[in-house]
C-alpha atoms as a PDB file:
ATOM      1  CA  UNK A   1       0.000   0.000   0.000  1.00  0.00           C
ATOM      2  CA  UNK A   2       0.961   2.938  -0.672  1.00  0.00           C
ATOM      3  CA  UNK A   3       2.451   5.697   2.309  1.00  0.00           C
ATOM      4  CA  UNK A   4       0.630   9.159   1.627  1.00  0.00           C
ATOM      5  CA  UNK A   5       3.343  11.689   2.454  1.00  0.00           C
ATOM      6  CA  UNK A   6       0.981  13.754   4.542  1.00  0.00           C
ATOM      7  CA  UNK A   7       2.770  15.966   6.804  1.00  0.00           C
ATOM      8  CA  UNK A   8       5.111  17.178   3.685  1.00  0.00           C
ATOM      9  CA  UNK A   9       1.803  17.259   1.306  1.00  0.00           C
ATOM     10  CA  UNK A  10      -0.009  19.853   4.112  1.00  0.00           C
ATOM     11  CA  UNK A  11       2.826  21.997   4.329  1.00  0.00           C
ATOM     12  CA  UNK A  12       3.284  22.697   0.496  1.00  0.00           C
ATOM     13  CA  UNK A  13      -0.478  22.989   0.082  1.00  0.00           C
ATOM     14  CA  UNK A  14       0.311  25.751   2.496  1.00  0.00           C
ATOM     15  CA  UNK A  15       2.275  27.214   1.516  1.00  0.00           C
ATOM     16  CA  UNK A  16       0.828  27.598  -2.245  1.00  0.00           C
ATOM     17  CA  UNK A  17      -2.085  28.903  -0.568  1.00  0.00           C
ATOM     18  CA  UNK A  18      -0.893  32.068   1.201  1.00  0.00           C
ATOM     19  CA  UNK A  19       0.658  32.940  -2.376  1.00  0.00           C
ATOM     20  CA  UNK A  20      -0.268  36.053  -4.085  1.00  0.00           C
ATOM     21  CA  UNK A  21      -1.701  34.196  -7.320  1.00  0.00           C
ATOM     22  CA  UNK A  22      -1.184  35.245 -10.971  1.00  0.00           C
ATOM     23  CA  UNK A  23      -0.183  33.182 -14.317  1.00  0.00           C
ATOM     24  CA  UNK A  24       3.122  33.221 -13.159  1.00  0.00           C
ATOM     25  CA  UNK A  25       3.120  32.123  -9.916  1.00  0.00           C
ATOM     26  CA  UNK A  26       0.229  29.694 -10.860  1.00  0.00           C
ATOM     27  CA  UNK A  27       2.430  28.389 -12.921  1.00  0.00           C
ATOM     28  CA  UNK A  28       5.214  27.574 -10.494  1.00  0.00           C
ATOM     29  CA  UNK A  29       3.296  26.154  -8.649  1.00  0.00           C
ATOM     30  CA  UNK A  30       1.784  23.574 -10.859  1.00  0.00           C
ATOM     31  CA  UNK A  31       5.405  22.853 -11.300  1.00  0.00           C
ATOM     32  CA  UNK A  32       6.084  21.827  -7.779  1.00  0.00           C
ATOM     33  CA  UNK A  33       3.433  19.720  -7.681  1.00  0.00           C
ATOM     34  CA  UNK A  34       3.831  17.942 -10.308  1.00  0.00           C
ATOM     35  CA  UNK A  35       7.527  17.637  -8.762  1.00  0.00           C
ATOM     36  CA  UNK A  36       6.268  16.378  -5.650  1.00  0.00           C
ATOM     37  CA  UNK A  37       3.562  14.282  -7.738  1.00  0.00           C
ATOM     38  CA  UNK A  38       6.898  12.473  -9.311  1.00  0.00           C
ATOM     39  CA  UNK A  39       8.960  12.216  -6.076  1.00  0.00           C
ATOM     40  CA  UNK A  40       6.257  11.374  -3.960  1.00  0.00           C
ATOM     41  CA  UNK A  41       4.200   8.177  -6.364  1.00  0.00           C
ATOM     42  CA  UNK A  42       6.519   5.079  -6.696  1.00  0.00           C
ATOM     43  CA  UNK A  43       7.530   3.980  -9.848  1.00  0.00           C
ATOM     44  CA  UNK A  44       6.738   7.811 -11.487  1.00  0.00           C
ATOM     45  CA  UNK A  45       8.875   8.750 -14.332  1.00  0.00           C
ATOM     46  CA  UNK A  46       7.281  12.189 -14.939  1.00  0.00           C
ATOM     47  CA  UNK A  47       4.343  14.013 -14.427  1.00  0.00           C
ATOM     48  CA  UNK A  48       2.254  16.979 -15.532  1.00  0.00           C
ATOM     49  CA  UNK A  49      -0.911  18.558 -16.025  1.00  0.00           C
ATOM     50  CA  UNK A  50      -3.414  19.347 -19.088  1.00  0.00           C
ATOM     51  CA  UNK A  51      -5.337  22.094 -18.986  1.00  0.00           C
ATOM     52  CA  UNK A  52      -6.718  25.143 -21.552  1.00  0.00           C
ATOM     53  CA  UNK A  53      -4.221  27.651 -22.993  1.00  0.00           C
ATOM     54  CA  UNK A  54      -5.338  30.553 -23.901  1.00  0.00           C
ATOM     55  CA  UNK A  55      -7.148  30.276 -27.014  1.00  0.00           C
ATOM     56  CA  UNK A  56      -8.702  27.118 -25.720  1.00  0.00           C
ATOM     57  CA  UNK A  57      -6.722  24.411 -27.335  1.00  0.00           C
ATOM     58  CA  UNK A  58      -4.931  21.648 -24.995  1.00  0.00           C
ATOM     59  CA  UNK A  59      -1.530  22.445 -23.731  1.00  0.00           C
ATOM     60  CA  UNK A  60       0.412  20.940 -20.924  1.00  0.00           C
ATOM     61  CA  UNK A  61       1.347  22.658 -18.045  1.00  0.00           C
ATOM     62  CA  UNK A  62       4.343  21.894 -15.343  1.00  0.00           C
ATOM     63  CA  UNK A  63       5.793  18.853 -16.938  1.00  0.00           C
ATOM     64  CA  UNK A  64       8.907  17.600 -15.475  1.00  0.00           C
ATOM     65  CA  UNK A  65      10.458  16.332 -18.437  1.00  0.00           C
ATOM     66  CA  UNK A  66      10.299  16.170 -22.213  1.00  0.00           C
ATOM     67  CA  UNK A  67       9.329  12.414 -22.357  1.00  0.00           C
ATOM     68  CA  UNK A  68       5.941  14.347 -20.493  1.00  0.00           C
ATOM     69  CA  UNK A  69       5.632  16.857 -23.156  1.00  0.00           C
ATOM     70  CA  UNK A  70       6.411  15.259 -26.090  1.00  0.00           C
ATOM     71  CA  UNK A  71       3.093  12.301 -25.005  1.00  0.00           C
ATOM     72  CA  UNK A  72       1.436  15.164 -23.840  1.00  0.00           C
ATOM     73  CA  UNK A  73       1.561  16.734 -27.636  1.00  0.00           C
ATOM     74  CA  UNK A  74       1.124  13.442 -29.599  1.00  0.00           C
ATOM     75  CA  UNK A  75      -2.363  13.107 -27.732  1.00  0.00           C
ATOM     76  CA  UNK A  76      -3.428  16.988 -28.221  1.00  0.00           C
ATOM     77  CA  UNK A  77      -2.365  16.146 -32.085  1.00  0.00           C
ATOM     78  CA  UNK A  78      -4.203  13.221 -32.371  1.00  0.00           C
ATOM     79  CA  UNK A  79      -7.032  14.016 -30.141  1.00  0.00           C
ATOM     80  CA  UNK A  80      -7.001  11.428 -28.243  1.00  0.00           C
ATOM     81  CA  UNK A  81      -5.456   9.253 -25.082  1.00  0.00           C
ATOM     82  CA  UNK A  82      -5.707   8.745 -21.236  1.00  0.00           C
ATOM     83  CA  UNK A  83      -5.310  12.432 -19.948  1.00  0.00           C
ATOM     84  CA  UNK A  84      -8.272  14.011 -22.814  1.00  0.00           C
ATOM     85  CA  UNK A  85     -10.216  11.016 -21.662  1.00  0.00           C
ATOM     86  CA  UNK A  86     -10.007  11.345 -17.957  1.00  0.00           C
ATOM     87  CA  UNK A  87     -10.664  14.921 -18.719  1.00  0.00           C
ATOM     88  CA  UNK A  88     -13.630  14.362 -20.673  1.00  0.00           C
ATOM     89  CA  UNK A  89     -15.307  11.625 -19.135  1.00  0.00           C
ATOM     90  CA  UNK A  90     -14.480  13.688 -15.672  1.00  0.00           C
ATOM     91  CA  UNK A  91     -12.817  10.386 -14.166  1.00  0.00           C
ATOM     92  CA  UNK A  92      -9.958   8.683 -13.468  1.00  0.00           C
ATOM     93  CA  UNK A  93      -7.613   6.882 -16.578  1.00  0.00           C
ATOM     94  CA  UNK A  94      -5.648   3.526 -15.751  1.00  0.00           C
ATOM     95  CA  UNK A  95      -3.299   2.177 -17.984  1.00  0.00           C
ATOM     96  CA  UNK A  96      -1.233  -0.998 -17.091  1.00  0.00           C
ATOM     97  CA  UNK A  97       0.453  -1.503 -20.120  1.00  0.00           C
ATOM     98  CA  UNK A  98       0.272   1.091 -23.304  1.00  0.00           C
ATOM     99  CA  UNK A  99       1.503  -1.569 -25.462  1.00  0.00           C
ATOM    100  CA  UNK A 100      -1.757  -3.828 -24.907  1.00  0.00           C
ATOM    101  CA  UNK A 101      -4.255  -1.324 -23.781  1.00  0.00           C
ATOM    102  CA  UNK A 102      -6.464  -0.899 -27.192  1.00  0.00           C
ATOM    103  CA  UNK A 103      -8.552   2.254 -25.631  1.00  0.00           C
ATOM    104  CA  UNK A 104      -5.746   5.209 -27.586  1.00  0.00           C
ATOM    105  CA  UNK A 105      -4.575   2.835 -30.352  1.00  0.00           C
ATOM    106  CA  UNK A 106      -3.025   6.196 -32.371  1.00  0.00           C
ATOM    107  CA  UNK A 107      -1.842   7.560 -28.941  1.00  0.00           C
ATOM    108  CA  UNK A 108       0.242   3.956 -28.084  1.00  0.00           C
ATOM    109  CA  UNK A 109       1.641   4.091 -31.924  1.00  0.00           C
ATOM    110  CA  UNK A 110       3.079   7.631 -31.629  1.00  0.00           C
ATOM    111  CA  UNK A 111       4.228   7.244 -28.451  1.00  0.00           C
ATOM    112  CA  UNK A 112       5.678   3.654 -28.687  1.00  0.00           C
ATOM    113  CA  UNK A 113       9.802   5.403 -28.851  1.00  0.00           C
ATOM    114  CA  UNK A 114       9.218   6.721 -25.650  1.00  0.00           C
ATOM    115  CA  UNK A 115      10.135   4.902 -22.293  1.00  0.00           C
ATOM    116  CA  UNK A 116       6.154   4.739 -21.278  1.00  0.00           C
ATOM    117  CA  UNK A 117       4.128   1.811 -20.009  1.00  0.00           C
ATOM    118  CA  UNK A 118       1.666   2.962 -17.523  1.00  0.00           C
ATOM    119  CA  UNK A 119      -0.470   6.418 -17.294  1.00  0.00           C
ATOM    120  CA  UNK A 120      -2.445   7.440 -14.112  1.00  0.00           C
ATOM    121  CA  UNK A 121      -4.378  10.425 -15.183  1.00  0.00           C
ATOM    122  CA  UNK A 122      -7.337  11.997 -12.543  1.00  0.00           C
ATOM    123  CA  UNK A 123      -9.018  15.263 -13.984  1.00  0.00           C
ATOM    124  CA  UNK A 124      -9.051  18.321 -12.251  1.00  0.00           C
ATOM    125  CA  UNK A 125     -12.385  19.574 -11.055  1.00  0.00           C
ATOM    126  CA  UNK A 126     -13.249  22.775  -9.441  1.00  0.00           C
ATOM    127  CA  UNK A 127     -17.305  23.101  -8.420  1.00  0.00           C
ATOM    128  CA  UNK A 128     -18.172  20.989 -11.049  1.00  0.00           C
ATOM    129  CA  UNK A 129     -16.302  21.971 -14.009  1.00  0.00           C
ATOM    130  CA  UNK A 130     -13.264  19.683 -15.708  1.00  0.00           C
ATOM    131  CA  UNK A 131     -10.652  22.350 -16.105  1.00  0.00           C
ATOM    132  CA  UNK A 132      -8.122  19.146 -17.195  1.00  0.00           C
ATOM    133  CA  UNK A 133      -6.250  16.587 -15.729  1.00  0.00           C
ATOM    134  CA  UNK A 134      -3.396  15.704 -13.409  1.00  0.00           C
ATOM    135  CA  UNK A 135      -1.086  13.086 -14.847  1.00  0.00           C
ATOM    136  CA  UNK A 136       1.924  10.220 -13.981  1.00  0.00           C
ATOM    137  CA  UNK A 137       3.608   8.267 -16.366  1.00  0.00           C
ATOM    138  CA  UNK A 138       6.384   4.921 -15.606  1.00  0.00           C
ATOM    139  CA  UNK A 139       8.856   3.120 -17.795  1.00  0.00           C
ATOM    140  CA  UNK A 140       7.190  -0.088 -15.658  1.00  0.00           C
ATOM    141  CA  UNK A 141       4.181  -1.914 -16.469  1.00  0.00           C
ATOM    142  CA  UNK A 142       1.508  -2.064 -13.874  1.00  0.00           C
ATOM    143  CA  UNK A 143       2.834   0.865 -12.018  1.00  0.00           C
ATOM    144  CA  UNK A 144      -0.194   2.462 -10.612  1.00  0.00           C
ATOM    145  CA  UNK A 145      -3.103   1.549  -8.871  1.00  0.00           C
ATOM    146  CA  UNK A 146      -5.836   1.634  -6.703  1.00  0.00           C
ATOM    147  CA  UNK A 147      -3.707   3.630  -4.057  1.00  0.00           C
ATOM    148  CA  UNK A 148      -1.795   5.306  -6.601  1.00  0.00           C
ATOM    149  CA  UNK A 149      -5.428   6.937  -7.230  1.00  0.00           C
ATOM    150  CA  UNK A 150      -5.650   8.130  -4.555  1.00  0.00           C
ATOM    151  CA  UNK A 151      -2.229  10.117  -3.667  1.00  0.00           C
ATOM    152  CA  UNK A 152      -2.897  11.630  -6.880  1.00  0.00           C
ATOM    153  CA  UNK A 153      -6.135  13.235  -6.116  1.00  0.00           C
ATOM    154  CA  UNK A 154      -4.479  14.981  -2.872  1.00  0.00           C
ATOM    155  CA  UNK A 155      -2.659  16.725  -6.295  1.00  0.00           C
ATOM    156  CA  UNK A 156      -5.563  17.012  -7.797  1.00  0.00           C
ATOM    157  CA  UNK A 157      -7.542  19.127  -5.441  1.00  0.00           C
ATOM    158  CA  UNK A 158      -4.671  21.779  -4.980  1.00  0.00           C
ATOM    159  CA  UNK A 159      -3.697  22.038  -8.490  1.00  0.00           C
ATOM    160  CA  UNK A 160      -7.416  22.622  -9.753  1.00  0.00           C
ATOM    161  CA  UNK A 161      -8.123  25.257  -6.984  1.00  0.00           C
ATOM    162  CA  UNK A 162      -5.029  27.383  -8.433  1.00  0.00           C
ATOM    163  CA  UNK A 163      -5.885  26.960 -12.081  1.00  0.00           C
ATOM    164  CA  UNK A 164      -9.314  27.772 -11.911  1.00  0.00           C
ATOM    165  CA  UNK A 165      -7.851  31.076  -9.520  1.00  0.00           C
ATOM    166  CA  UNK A 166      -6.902  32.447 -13.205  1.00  0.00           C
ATOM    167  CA  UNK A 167      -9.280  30.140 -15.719  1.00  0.00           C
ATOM    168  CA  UNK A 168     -11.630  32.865 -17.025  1.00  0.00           C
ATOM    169  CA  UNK A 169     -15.485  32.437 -16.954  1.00  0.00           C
ATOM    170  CA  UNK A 170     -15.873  31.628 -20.638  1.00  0.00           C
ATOM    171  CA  UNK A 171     -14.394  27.881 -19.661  1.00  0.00           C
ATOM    172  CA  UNK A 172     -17.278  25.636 -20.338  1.00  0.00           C
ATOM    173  CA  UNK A 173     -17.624  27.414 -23.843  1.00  0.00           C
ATOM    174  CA  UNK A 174     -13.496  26.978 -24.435  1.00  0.00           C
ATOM    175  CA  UNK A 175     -13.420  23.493 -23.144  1.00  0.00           C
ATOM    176  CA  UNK A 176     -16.327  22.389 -25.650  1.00  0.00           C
ATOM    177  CA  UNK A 177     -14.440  24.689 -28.171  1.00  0.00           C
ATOM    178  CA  UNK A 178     -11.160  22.676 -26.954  1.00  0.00           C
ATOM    179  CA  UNK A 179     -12.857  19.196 -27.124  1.00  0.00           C
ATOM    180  CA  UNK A 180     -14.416  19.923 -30.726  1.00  0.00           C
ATOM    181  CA  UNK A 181     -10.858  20.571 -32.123  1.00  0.00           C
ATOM    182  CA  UNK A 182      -9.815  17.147 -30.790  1.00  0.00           C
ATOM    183  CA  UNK A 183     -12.627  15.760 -32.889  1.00  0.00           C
ATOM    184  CA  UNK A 184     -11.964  17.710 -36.210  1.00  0.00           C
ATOM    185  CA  UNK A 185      -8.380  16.405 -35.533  1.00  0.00           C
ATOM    186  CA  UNK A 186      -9.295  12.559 -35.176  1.00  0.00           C
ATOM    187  CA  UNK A 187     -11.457  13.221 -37.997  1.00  0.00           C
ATOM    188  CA  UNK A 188      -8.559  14.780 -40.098  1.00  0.00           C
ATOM    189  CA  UNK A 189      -6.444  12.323 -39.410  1.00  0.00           C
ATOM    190  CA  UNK A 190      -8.973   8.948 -39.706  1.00  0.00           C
ATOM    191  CA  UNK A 191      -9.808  10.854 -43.517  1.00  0.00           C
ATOM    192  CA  UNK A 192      -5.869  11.279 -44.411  1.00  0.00           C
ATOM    193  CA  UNK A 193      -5.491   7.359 -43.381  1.00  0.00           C
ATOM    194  CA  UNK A 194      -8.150   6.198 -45.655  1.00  0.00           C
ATOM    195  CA  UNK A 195      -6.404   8.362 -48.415  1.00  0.00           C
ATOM    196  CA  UNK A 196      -2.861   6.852 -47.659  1.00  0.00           C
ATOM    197  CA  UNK A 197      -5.080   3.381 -47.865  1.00  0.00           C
ATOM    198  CA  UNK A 198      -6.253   3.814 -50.769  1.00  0.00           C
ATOM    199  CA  UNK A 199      -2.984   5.046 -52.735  1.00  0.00           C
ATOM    200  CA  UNK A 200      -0.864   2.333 -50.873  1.00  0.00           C
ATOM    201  CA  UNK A 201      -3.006  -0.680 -50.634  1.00  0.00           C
ATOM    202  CA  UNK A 202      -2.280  -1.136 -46.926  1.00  0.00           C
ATOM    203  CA  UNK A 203      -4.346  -1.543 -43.725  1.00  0.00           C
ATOM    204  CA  UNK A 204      -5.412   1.249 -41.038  1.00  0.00           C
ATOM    205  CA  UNK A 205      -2.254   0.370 -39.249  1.00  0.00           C
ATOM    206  CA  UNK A 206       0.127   0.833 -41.503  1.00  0.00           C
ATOM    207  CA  UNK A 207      -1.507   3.943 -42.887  1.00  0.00           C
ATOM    208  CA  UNK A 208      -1.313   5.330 -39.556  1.00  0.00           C
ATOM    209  CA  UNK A 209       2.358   4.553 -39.290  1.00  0.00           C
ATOM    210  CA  UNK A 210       3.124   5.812 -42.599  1.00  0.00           C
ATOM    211  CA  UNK A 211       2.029   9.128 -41.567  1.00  0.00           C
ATOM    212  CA  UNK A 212       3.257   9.473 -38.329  1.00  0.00           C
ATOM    213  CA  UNK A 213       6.765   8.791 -40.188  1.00  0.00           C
ATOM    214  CA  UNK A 214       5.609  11.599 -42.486  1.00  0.00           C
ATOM    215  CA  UNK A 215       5.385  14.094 -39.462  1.00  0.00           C
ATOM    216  CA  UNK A 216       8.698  12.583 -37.876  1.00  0.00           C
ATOM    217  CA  UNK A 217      10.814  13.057 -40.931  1.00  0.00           C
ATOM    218  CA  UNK A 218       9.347  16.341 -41.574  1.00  0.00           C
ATOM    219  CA  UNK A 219       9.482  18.045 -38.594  1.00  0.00           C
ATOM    220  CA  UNK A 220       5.938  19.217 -38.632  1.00  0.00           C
ATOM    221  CA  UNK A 221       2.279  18.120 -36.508  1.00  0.00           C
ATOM    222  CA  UNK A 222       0.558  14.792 -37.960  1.00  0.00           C
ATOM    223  CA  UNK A 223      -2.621  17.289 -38.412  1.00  0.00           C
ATOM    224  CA  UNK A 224      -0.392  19.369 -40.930  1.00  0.00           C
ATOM    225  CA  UNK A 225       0.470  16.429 -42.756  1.00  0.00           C
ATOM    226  CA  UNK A 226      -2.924  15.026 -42.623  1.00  0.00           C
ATOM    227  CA  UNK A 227      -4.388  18.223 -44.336  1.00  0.00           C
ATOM    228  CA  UNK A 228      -1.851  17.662 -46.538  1.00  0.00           C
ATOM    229  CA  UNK A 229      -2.349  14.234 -47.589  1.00  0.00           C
ATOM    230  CA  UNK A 230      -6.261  15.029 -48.168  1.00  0.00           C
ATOM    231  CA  UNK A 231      -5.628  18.260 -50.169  1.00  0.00           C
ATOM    232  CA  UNK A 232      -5.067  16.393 -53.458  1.00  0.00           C
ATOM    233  CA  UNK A 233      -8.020  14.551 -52.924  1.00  0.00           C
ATOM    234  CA  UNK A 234     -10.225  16.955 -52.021  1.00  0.00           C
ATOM    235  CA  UNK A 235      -9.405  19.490 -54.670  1.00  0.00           C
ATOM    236  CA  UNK A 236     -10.169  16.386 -57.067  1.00  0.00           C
ATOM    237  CA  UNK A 237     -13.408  16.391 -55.271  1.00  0.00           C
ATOM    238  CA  UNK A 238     -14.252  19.943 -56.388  1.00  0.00           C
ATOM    239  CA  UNK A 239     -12.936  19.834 -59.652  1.00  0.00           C
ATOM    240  CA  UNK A 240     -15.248  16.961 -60.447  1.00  0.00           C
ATOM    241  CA  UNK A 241     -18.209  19.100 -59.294  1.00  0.00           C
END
């Protein structure tokens, strides 16, 4: 089981809330938490948090490392994955094993270079409204559980009060704004696969890899390249009309 850190949890929590809050400070101190998030849960290899950025797209916030950022990105690009799901469906996201877990198919493709096998993501809520979610990744497989839920949410509760402190009061409209993108993206992205299909002669999967490689050796997002694959088609489209 695991030890809940308590007496070192209360005084941080503390001491975030006598801070004079803006972005900035906000911001640090989603960092420390998500610090303490990865000292404090066994087997952690990063952590982070997903919330709104300004124009109300998803964008990660406090990550302690790149490996956070960079599967962080590949699920705001894809629009999907454990953290928009736990997000979403305003509860908690357990994955064992990435490389067997068939919920984020795209997601475990794009991420399967990176040293990730299990995701704990809880969302943050703040009187009702998902303003994101907390999240822990491991290089291990079965990582997290039951307990591991639970240290998280004594994150969770801290980290949403100070993000909602500076979320402005158009959120629910920006989150369904925010959650909409994620849909055109998938959407993008399922019609540029049925394109590289169709001109290849290959299944789903390997369309979907053949793209992702696009992106990779390109440098770019695997929306761009998606819009790109289906501009030929679709200006065929029209000229036929």
């Amino acid at each position: 089981m695991v030890e809940l850190p308590l007496d070192e949890l209360s005084t941080m929590f503390a001491q975030m809330n006598s801070m004079l809050l803006d972005d900035k400070t906000v911001d640090n101190a989603v960092i420390l938490l998500s610090e303490a998030a990865k000292a404090a849960i066994p087997r952690a290899l990063g952590a982070g948090a997903t919330v709104l950025d300004p124009a109300g797209r998803p964008m990660s916030t406090g990550s302690t490392d790149a490996t956070v950022r960079e599967a962080d990105t590949q699920q705001y690009t894809l629009g999907e994955g454990p953290c928009l799901s736990a997000w979403a469906a305003n509860e908690p996201m357990l994955v064992d094993d990435v490389t067997d877990d068939e919920r984020w198919p795209h997601w475990a493709s794009a991420i399967a270079h990176l040293p990730i096998r299990s995701v704990l993501s809880v969302p943050l809520v703040h009187d009702d409204t998902a303003l994101g979610a907390i999240k822990v990744y491991s290089s291990s497989a079965g990582a997290f559980d039951k307990d591991t839920i639970r240290l998280l949410g004594l994150f969770e509760g801290p980290a949403s009060a100070l993000l909602a402190h500076v979320q402005s009061t158009d959120l629910p409209a920006r989150l369904s704004e925010s959650l909409q993108s994620a849909l055109t993206t998938r959407d993008t992205i399922n019609v540029a696969k049925g394109v590289l299909m169709a001109e290849h002669a290959v299944d789903t999967d390997a369309a979907m890899t053949r793209l992702i490689g696009l992106a990779r050796s390109n440098g770019r997002s695997l929306l761009s390249c998606a819009e790109d694959v289906i501009a030929p088609a679709q200006g065929g489209a029209e000229g036929d009309r």
